[in-house]
ModelCIF file with pLDDT and N, C-alpha, C, O atoms, coordinates in Angstrom:
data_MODEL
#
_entry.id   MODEL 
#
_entity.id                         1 
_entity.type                       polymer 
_entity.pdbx_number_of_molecules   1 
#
_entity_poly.entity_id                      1 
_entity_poly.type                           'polypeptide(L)' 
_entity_poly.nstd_linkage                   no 
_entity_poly.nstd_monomer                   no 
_entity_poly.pdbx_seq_one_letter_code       
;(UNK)(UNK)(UNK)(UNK)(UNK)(UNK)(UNK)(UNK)(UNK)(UNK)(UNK)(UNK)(UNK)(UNK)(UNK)(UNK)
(UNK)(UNK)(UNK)(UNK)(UNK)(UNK)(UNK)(UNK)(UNK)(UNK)(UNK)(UNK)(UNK)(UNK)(UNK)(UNK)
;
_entity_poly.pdbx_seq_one_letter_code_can   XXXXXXXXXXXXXXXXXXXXXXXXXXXXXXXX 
_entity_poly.pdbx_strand_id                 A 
#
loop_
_entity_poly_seq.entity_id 
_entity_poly_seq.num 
_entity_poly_seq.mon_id 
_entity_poly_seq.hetero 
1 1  UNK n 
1 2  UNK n 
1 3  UNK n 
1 4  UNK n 
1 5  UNK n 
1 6  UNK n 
1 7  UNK n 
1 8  UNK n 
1 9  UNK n 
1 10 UNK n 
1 11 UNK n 
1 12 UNK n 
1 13 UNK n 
1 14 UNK n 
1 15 UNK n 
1 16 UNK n 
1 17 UNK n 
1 18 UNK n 
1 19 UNK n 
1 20 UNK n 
1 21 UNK n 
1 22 UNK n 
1 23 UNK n 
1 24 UNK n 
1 25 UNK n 
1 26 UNK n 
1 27 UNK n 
1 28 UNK n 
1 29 UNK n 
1 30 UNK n 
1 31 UNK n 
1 32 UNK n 
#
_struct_asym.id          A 
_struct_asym.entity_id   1 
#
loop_
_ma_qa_metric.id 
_ma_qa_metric.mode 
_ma_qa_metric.name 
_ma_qa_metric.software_group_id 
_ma_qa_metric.type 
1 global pLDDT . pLDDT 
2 local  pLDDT . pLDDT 
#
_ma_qa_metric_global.metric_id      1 
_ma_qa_metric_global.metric_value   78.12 
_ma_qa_metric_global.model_id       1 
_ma_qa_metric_global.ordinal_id     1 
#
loop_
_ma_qa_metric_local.label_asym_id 
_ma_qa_metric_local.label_comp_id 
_ma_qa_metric_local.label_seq_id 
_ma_qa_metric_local.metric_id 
_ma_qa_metric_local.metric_value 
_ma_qa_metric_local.model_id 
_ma_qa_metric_local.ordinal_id 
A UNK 1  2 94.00 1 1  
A UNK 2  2 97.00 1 2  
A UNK 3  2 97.00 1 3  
A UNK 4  2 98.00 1 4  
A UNK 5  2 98.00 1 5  
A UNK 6  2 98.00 1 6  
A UNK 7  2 98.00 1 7  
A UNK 8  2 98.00 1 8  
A UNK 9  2 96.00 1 9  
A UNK 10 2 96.00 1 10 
A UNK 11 2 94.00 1 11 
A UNK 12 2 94.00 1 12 
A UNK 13 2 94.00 1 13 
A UNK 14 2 84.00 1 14 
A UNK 15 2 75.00 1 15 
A UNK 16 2 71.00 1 16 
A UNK 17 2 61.00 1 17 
A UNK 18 2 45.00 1 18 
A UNK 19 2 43.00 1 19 
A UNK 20 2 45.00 1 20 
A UNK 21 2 47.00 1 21 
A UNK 22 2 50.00 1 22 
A UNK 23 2 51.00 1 23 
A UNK 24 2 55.00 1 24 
A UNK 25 2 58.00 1 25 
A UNK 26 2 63.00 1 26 
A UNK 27 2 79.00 1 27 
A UNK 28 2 82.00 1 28 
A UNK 29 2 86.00 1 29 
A UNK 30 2 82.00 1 30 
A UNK 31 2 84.00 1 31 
A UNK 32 2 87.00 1 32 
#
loop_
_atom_site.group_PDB 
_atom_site.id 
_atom_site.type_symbol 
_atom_site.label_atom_id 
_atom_site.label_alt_id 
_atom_site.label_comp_id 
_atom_site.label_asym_id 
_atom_site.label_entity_id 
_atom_site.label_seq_id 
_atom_site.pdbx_PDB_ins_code 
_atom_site.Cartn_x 
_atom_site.Cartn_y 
_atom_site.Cartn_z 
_atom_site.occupancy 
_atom_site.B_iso_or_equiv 
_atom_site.pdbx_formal_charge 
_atom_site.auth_seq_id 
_atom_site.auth_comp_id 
_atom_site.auth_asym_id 
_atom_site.auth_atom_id 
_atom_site.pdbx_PDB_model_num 
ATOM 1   N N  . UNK A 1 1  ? -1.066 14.839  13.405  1.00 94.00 ? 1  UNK A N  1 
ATOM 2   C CA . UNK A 1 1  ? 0.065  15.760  13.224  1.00 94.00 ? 1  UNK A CA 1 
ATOM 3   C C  . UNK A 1 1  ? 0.182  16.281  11.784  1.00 94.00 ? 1  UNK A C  1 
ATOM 4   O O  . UNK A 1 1  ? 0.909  17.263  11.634  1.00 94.00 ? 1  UNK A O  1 
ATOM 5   N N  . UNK A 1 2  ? -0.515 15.696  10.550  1.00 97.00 ? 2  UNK A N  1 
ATOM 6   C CA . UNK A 1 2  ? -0.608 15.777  9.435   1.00 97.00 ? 2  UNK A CA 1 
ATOM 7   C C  . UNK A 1 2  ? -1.633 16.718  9.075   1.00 97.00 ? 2  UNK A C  1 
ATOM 8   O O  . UNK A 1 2  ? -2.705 16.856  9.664   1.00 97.00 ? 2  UNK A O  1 
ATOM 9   N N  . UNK A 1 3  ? -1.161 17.472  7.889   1.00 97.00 ? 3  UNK A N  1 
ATOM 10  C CA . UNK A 1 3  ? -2.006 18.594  7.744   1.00 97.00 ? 3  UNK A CA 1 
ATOM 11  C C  . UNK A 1 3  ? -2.916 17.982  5.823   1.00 97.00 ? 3  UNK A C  1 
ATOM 12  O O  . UNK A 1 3  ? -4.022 17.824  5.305   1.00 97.00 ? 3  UNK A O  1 
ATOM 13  N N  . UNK A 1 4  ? -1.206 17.852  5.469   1.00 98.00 ? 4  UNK A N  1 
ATOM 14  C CA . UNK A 1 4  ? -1.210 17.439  3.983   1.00 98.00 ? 4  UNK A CA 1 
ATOM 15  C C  . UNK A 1 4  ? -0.016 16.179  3.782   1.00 98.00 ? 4  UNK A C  1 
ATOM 16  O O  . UNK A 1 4  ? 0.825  15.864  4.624   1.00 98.00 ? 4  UNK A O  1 
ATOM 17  N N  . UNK A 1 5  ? -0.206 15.565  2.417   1.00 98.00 ? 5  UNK A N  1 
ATOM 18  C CA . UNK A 1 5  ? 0.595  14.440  2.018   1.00 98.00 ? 5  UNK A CA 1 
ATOM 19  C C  . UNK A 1 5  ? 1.088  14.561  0.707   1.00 98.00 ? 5  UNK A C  1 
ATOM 20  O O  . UNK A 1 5  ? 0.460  14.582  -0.351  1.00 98.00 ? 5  UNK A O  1 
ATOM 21  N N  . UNK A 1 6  ? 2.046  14.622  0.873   1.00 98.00 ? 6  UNK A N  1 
ATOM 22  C CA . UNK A 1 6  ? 2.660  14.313  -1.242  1.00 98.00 ? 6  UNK A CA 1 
ATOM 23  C C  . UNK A 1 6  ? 3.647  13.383  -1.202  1.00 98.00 ? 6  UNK A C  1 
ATOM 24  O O  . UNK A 1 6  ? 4.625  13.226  -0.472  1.00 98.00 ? 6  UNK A O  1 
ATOM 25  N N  . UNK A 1 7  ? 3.102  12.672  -2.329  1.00 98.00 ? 7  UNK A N  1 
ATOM 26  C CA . UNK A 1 7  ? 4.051  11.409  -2.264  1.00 98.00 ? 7  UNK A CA 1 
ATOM 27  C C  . UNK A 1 7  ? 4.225  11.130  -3.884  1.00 98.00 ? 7  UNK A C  1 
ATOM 28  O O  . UNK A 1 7  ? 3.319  11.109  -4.718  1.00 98.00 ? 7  UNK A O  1 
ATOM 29  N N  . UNK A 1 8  ? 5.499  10.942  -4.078  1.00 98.00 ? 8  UNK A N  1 
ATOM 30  C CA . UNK A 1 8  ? 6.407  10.627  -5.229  1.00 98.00 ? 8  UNK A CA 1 
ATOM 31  C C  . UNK A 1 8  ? 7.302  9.517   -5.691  1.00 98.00 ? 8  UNK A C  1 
ATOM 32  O O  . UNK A 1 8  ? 8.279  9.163   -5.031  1.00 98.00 ? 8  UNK A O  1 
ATOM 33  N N  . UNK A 1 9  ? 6.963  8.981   -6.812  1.00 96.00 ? 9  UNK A N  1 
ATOM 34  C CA . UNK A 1 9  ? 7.503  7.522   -6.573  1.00 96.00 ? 9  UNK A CA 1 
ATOM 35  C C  . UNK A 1 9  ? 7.070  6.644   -5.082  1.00 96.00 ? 9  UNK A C  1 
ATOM 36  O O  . UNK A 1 9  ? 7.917  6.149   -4.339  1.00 96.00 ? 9  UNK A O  1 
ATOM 37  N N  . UNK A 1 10 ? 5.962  6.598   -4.903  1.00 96.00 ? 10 UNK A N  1 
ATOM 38  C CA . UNK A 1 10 ? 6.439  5.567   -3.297  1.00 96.00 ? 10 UNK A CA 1 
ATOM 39  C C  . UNK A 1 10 ? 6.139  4.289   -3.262  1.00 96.00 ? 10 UNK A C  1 
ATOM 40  O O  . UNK A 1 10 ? 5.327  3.758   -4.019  1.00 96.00 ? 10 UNK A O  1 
ATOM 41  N N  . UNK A 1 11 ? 6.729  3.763   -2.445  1.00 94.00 ? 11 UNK A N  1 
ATOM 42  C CA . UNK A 1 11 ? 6.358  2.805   -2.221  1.00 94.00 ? 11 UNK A CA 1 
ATOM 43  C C  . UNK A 1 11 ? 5.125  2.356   -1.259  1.00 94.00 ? 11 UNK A C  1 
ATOM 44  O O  . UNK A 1 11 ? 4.725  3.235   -0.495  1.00 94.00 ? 11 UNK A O  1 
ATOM 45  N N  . UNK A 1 12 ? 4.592  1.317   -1.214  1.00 94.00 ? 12 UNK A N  1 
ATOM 46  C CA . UNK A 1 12 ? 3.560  0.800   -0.618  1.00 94.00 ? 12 UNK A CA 1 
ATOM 47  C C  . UNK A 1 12 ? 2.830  0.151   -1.265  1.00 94.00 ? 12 UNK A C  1 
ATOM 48  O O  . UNK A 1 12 ? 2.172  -0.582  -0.526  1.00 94.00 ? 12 UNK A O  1 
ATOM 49  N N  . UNK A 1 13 ? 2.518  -0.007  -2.602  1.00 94.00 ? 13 UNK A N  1 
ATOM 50  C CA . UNK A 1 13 ? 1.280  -0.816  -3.045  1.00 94.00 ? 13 UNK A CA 1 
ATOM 51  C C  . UNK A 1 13 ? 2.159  -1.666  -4.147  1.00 94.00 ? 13 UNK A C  1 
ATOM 52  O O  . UNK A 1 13 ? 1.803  -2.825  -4.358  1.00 94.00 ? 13 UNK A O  1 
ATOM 53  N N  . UNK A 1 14 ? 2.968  -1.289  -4.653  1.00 84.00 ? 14 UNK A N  1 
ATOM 54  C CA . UNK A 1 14 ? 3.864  -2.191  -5.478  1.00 84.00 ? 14 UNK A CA 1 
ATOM 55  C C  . UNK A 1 14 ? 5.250  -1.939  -5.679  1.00 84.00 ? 14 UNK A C  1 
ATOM 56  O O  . UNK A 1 14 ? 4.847  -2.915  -5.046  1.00 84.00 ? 14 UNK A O  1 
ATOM 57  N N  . UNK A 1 15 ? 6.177  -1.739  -5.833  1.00 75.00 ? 15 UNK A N  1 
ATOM 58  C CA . UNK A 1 15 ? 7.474  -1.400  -6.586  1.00 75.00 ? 15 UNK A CA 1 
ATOM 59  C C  . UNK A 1 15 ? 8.707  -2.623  -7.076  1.00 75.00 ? 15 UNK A C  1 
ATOM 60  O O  . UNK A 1 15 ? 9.022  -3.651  -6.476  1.00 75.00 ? 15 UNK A O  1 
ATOM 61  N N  . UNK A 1 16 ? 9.041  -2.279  -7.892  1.00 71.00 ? 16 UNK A N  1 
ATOM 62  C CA . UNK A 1 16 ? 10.095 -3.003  -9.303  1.00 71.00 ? 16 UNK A CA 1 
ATOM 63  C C  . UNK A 1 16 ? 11.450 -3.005  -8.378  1.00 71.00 ? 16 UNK A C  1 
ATOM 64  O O  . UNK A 1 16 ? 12.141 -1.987  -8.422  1.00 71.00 ? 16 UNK A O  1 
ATOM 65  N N  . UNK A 1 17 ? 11.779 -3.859  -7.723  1.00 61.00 ? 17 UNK A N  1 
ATOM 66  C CA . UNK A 1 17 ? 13.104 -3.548  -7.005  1.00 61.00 ? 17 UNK A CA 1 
ATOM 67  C C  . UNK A 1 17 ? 14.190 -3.639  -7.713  1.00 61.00 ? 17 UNK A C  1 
ATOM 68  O O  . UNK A 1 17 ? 13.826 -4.194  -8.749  1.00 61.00 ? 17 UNK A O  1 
ATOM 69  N N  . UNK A 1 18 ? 15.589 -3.375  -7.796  1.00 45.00 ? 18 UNK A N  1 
ATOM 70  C CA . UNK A 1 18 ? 16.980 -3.889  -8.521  1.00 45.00 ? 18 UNK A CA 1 
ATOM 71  C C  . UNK A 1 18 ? 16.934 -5.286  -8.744  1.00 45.00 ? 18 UNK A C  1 
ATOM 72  O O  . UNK A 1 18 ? 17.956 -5.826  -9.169  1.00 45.00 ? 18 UNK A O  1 
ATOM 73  N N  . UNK A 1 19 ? 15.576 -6.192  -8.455  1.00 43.00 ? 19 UNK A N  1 
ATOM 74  C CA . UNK A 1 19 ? 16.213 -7.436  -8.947  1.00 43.00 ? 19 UNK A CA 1 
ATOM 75  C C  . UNK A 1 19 ? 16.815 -8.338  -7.856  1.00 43.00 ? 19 UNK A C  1 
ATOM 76  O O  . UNK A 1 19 ? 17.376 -7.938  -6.835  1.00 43.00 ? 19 UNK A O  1 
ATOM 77  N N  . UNK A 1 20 ? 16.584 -9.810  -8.280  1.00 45.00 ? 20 UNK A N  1 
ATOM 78  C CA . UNK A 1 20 ? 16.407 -10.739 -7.282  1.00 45.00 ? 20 UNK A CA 1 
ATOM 79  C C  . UNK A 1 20 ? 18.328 -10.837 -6.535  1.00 45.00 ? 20 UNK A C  1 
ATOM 80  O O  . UNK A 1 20 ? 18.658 -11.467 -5.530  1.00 45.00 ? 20 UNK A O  1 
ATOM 81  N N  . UNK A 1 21 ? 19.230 -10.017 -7.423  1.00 47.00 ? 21 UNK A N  1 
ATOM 82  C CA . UNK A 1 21 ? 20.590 -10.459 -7.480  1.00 47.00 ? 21 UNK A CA 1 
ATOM 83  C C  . UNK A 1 21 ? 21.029 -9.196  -6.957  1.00 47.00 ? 21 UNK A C  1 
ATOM 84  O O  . UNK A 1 21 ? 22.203 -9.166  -6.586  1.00 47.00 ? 21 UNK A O  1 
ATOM 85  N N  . UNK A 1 22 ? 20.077 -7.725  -6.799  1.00 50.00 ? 22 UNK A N  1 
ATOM 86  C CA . UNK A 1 22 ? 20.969 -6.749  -6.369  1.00 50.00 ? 22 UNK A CA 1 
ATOM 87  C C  . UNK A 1 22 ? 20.567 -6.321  -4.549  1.00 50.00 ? 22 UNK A C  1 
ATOM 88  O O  . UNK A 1 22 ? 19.416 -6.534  -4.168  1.00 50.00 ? 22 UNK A O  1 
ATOM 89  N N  . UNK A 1 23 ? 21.484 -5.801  -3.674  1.00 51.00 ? 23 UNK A N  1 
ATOM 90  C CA . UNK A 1 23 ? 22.919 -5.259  -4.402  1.00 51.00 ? 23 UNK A CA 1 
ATOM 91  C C  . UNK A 1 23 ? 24.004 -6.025  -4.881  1.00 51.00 ? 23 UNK A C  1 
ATOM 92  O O  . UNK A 1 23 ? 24.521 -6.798  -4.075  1.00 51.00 ? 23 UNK A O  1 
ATOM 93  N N  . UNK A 1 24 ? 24.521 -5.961  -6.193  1.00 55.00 ? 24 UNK A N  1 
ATOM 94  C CA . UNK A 1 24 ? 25.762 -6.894  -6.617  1.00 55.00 ? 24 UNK A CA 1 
ATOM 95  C C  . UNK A 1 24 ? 27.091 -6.155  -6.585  1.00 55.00 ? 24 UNK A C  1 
ATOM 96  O O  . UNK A 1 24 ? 27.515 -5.308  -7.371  1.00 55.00 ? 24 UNK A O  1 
ATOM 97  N N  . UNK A 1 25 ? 27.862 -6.868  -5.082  1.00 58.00 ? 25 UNK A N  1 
ATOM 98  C CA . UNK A 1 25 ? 28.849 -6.285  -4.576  1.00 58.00 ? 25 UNK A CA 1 
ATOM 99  C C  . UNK A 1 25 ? 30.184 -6.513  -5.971  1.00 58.00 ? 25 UNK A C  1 
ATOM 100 O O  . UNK A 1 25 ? 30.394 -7.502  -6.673  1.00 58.00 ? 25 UNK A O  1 
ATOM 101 N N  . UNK A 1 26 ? 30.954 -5.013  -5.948  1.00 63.00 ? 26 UNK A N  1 
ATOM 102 C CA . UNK A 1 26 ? 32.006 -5.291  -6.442  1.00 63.00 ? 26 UNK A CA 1 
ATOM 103 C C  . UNK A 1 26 ? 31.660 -4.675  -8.145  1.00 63.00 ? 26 UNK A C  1 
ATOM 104 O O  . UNK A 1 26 ? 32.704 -4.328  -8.697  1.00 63.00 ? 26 UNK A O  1 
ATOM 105 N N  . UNK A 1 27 ? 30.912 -4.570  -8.663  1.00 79.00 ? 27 UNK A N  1 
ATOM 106 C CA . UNK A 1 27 ? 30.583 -4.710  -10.037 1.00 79.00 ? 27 UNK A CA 1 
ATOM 107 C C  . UNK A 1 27 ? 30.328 -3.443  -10.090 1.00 79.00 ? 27 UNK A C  1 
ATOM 108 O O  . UNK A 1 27 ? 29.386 -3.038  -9.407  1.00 79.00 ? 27 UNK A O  1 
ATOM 109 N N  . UNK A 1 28 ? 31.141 -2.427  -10.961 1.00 82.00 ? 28 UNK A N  1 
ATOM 110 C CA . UNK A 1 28 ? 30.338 -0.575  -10.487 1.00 82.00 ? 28 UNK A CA 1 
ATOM 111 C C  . UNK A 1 28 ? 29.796 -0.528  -11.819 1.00 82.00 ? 28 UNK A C  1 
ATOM 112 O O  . UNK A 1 28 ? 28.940 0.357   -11.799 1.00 82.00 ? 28 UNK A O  1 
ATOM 113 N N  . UNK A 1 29 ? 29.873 -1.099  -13.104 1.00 86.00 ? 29 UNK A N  1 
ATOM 114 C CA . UNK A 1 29 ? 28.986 -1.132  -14.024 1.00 86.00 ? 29 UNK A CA 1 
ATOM 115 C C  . UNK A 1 29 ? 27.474 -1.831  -13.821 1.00 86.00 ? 29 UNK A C  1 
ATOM 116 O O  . UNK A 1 29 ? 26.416 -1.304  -14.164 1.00 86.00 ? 29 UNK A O  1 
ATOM 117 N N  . UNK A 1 30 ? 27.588 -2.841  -13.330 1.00 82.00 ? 30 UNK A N  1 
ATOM 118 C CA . UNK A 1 30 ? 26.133 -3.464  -12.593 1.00 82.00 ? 30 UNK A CA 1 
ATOM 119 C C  . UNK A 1 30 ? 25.664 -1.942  -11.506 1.00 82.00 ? 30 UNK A C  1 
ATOM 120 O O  . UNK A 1 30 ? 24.522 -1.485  -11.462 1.00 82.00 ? 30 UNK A O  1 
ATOM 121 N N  . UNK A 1 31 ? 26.531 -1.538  -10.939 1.00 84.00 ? 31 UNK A N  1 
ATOM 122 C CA . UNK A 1 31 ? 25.910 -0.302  -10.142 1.00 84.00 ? 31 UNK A CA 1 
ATOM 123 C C  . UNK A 1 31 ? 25.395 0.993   -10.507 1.00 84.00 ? 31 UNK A C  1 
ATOM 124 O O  . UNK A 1 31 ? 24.435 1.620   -10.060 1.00 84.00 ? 31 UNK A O  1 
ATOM 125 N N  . UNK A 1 32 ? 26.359 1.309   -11.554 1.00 87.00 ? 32 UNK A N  1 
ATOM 126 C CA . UNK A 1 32 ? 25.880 2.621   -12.597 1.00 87.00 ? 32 UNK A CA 1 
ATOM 127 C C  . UNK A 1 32 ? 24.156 2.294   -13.145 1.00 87.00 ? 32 UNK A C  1 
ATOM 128 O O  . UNK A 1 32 ? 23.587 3.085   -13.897 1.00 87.00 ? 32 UNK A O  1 
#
């Protein structure tokens, strides 16, 4: 069904997530 692919930032081979603690409910400076 694919003709072409562009991919930006993606994921699949590695990515840096928010961290072992996020999402950290309640905190909108931890969220900013």
């Amino acid at each position: 069904r694919i003709k072409t692919l562009i991919l930006t930032g993606s994921s699949g081979l590695f990515e840096n997530g928010m961290g072992d603690t996020y999402p950290k409910r309640g905190d909108r400076d931890y969220i900013r």
